[in-house]
C-alpha atoms as a PDB file:
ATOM      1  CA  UNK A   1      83.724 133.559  76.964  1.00  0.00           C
ATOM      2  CA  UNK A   2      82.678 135.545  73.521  1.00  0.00           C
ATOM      3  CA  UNK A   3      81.328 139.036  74.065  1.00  0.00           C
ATOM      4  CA  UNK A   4      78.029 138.482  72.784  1.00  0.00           C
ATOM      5  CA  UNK A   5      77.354 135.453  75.064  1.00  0.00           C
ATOM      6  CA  UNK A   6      78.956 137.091  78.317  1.00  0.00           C
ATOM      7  CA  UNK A   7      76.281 139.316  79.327  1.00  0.00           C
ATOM      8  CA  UNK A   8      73.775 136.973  79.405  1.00  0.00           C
ATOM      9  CA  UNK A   9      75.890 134.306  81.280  1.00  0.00           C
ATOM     10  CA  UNK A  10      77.105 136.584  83.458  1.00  0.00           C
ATOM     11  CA  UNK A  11      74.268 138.656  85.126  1.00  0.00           C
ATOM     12  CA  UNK A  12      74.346 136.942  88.612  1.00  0.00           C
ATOM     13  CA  UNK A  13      77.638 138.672  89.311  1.00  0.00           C
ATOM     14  CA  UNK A  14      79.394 136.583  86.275  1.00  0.00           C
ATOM     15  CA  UNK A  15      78.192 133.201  88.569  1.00  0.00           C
ATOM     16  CA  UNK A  16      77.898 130.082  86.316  1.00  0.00           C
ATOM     17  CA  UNK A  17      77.378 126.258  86.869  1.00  0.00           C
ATOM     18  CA  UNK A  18      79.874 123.857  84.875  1.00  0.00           C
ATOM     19  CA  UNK A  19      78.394 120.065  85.216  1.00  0.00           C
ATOM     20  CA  UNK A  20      78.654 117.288  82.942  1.00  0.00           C
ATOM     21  CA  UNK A  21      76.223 116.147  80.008  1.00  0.00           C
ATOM     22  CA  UNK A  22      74.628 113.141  80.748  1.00  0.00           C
ATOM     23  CA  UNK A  23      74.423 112.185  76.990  1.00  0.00           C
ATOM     24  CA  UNK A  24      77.966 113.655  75.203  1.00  0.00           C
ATOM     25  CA  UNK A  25      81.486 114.039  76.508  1.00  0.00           C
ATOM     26  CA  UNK A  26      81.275 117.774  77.109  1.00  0.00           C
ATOM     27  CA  UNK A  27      80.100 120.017  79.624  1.00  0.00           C
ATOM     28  CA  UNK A  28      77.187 122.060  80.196  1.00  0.00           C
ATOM     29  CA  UNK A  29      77.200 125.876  81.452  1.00  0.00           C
ATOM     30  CA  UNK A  30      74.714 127.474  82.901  1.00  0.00           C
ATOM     31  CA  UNK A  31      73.768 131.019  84.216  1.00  0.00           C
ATOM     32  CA  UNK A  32      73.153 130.437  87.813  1.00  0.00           C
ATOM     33  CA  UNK A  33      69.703 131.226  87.557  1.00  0.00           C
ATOM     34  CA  UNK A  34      69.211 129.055  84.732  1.00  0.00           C
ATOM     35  CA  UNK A  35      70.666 126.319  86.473  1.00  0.00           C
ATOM     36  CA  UNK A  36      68.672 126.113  90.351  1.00  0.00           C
ATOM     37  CA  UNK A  37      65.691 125.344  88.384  1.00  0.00           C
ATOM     38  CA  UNK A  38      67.071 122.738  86.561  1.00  0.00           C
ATOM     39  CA  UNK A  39      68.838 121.474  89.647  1.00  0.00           C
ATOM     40  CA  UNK A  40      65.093 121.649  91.557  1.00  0.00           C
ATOM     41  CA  UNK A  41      63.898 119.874  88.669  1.00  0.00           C
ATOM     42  CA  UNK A  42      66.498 117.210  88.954  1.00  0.00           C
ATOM     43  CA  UNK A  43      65.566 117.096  92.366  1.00  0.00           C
ATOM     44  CA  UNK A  44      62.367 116.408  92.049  1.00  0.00           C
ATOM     45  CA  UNK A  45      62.527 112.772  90.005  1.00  0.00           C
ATOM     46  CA  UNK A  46      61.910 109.639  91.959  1.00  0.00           C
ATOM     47  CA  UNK A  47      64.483 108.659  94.401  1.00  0.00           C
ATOM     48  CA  UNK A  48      63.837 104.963  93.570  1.00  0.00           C
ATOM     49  CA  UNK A  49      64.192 104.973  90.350  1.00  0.00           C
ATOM     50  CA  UNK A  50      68.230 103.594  89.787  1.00  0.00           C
ATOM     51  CA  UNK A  51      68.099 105.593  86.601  1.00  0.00           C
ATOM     52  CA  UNK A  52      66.925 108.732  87.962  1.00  0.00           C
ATOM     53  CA  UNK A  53      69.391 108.336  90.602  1.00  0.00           C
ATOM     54  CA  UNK A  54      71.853 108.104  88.192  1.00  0.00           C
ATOM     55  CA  UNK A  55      71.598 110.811  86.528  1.00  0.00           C
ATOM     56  CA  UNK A  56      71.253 113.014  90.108  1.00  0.00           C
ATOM     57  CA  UNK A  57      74.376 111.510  90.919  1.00  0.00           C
ATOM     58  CA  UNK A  58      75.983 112.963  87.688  1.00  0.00           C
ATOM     59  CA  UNK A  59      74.581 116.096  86.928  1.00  0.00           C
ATOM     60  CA  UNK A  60      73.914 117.283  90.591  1.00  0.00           C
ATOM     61  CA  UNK A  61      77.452 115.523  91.870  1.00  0.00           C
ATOM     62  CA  UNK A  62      79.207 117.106  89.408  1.00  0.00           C
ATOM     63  CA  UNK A  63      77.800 120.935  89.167  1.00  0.00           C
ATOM     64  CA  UNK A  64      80.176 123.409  90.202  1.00  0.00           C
ATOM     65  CA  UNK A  65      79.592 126.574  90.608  1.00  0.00           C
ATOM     66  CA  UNK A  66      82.545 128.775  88.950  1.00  0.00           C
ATOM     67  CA  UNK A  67      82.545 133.111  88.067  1.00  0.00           C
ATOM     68  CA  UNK A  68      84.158 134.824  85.414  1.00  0.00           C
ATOM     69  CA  UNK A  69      86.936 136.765  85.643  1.00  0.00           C
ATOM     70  CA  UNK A  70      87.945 139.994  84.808  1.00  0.00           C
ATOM     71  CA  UNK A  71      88.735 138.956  81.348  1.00  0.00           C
ATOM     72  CA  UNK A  72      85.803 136.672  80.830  1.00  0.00           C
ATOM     73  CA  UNK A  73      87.253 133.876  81.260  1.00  0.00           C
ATOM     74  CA  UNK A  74      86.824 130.506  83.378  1.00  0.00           C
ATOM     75  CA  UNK A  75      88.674 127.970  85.253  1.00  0.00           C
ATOM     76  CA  UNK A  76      87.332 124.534  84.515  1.00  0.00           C
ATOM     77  CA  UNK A  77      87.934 121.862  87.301  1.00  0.00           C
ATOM     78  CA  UNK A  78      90.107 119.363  86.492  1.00  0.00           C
ATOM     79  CA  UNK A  79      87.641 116.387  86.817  1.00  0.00           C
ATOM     80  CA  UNK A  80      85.648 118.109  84.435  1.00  0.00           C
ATOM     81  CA  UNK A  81      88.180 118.425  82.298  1.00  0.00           C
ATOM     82  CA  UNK A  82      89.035 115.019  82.439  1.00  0.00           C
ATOM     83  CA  UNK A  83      85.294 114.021  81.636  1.00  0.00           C
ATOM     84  CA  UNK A  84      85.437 116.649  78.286  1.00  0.00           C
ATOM     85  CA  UNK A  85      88.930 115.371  77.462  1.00  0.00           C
ATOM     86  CA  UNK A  86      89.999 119.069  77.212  1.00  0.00           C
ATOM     87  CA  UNK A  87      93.656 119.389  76.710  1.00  0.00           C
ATOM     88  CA  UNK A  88      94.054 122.542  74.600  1.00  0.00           C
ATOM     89  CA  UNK A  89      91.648 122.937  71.936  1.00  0.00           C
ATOM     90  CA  UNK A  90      87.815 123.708  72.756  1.00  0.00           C
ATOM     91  CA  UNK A  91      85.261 124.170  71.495  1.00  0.00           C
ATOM     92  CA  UNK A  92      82.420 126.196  73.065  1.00  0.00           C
ATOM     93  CA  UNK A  93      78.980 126.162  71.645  1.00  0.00           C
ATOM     94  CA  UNK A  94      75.683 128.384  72.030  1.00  0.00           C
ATOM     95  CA  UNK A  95      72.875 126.734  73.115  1.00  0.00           C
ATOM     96  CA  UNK A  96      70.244 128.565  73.668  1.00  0.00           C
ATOM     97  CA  UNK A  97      70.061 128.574  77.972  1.00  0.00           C
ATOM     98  CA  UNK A  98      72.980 126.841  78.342  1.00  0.00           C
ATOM     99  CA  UNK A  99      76.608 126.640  76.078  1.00  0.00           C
ATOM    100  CA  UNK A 100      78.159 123.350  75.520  1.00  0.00           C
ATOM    101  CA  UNK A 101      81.688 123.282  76.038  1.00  0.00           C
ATOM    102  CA  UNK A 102      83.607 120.795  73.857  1.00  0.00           C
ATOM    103  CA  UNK A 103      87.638 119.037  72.927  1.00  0.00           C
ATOM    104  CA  UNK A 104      87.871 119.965  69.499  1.00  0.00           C
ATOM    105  CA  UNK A 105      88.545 116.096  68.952  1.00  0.00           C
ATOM    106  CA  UNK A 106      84.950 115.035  69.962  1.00  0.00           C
ATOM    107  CA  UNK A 107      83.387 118.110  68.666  1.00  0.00           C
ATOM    108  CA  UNK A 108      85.149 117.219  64.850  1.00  0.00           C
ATOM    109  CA  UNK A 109      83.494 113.932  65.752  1.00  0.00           C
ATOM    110  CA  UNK A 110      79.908 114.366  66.623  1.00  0.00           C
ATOM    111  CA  UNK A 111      79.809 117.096  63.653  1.00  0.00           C
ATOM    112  CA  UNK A 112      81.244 113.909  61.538  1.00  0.00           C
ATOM    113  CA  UNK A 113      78.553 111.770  63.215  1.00  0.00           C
ATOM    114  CA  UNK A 114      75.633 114.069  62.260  1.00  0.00           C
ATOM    115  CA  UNK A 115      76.783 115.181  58.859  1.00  0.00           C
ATOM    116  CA  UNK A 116      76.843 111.253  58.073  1.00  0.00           C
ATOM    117  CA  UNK A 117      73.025 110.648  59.712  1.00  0.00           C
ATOM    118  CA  UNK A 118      71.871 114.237  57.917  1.00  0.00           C
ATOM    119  CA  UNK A 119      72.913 112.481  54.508  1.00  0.00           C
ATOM    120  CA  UNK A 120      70.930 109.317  55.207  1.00  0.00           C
ATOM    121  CA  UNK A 121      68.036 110.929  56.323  1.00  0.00           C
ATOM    122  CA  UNK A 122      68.339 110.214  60.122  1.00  0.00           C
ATOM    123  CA  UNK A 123      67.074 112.853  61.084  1.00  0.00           C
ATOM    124  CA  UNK A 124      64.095 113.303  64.032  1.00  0.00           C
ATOM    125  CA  UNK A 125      60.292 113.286  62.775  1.00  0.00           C
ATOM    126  CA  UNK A 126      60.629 116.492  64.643  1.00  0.00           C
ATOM    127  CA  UNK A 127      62.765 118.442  62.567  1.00  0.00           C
ATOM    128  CA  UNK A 128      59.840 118.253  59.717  1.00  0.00           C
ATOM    129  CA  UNK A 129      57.464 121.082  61.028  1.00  0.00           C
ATOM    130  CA  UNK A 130      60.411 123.532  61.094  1.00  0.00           C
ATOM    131  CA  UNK A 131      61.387 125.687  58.196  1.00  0.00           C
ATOM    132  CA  UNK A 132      65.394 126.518  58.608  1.00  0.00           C
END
């Protein structure tokens, strides 16, 4: 993990959460913190709902809880690999509360993907009150 992000990600003894993103193949990391009141929020939706359920079953099934190591760095399960499609290259992505960790493949893709919906104009009605 980069320097500038690891002290911020790492102040519950260098605890994280990996799980999966319920919208992208790549993973989500969490500080620990960060993550219980997501997962209580998660929680909380309908348990009749199949969708809701759904997404329970993904994000809550699949959070692990993993620490950095000396070096800063972290072991990612191998079923979360799998879901990411991480092989070598990754990509790892700030995020505000959470980084995004990405393949380089589907990273070089979703950039391709938004650079392509940027040009046409795609972009969300709420992107127009901000100034970049």
């Amino acid at each position: 993990m980069p320097m500038r992000h690891r002290d911020g990600f790492a102040a519950d003894q260098g605890l994280l959460v990996m799980t999966i993103d319920a919208q992208a193949a790549c993973l989500s990391l969490y500080p620990l913190a960060t993550w219980l009141v997501i997962e209580r929020q998660i929680d909380a939706l309908p348990s009749l709902d199949p969708s809701t359920v759904r997404i329970k079953r993904m994000l809550i099934g699949h959070a692990t809880e993993l620490s950095l190591d000396a070096a800063g760095r972290i072991l990612v399960p191998p079923e979360l690999r799998q879901y990411a499609a991480l092989d070598k290259d990754a990509v790892l992505l700030g995020q505000g509360k959470k980084l995004e960790l990405w393949s380089q493949a589907n990273w070089a893709e979703q950039t391709a993907a938004f650079s392509q919906s940027a040009q046409s104009g795609a972009l969300p009605a709420a992107l127009a009150d901000i100034s970049l």
